[in-house]
Protein backbone atom coordinates (compact mmCIF):
# COMPACT_ATOMS: atom_id res chain seq x y z
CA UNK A 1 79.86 83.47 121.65
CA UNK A 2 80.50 79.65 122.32
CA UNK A 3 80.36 80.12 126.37
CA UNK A 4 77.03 82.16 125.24
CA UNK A 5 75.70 79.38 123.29
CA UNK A 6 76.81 76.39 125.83
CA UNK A 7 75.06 78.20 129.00
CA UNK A 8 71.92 78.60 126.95
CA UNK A 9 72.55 75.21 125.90
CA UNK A 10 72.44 74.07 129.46
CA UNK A 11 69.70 76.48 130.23
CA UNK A 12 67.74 74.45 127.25
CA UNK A 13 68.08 71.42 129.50
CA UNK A 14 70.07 69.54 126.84
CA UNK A 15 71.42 66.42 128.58
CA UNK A 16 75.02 66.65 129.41
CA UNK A 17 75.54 63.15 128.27
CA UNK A 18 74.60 64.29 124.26
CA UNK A 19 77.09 62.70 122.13
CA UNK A 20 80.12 65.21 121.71
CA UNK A 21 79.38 65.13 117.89
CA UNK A 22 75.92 66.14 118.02
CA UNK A 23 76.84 68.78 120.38
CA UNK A 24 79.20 70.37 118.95
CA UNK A 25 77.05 70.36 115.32
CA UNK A 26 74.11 71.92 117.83
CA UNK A 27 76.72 74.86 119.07
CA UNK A 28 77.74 75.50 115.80
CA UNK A 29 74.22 75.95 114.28
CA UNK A 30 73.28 77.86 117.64
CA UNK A 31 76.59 80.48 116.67
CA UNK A 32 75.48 81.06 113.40
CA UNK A 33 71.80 81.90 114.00
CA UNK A 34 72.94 83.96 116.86
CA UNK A 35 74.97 85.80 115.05
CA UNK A 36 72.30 85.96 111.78
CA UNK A 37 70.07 87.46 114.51
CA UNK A 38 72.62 89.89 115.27
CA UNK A 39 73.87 90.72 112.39
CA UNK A 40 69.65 91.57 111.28
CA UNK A 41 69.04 93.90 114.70
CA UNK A 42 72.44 95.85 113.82
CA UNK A 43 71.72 96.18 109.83
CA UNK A 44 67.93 97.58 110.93
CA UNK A 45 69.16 100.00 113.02
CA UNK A 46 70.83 101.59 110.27
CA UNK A 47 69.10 104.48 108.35
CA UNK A 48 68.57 103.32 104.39
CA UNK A 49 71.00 105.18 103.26
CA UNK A 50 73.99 103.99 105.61
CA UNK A 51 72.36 99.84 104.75
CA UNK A 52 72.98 100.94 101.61
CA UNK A 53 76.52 101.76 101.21
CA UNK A 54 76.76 98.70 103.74
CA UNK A 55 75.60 96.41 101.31
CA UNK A 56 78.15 97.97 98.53
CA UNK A 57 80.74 97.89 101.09
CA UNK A 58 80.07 93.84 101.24
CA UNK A 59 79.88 93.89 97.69
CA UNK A 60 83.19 95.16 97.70
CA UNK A 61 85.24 94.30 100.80
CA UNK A 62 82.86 91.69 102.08
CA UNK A 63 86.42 89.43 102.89
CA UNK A 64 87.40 92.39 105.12
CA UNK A 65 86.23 92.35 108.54
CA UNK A 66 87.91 95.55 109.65
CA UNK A 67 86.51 97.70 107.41
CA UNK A 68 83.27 96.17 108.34
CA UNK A 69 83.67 96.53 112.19
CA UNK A 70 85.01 99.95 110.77
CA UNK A 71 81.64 100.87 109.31
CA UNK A 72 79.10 99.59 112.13
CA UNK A 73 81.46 101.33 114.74
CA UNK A 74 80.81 104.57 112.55
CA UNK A 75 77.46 104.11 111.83
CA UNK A 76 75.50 102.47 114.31
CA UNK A 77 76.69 104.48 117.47
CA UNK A 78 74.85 101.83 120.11
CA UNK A 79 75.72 98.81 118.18
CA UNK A 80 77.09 97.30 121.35
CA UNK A 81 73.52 97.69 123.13
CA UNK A 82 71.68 96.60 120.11
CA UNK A 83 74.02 93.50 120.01
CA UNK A 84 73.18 92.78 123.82
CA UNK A 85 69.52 93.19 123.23
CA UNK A 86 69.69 90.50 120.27
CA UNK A 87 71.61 88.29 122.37
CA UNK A 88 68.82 88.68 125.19
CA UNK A 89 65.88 88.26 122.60
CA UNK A 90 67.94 85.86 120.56
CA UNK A 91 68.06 83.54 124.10
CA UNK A 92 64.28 84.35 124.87
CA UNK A 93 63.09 83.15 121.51
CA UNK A 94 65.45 80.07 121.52
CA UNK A 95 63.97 78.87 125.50
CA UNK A 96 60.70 79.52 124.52
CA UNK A 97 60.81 77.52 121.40
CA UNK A 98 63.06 74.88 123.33
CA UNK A 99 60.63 74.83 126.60
């Protein structure tokens, strides 16, 4: 995700002579919204009742990222595509907000 986030960076236009600091606290912020947007596409995609026992399964096991992988894997059979697509949108929304 932080290649991701550096070429959209650069796509952006930010200056390559940003203070180190400041970019790195800008790539950080970028990871986590990119994944937030992710993580929303993937959770929609699921019926009600499998968002459901998703939510107790964070409730639960929230500390467990296998068992979460686990779950998406088995319930959200073209989570990889969805995950591309919010990348794609995710990097549309950000250059035409940036631009």
């Amino acid at each position: 995700m932080n290649e991701y986030i550096q070429q959209l960076l650069l796509d952006a236009g930010l200056p390559p002579e940003t203070d180190a600091e400041v970019r790195d606290q800008l790539i950080a912020d970028l990871i986590q919204r990119a994944n937030d947007h992710v993580n929303r596409k993937v959770i929609d995609a699921m019926s009600s009742e499998d968002a459901q026992a998703f939510d107790q399964l964070l409730d639960s096991h929230g500390s467990d990222v296998g068992a979460i992988q686990q779950f998406v894997q088995n319930h959200v059979p073209n989570v990889q595509e969805i995950t591309a697509k919010a990348l794609i949108e995710f990097r549309a929304l950000y250059l035409g907000s940036a631009a």
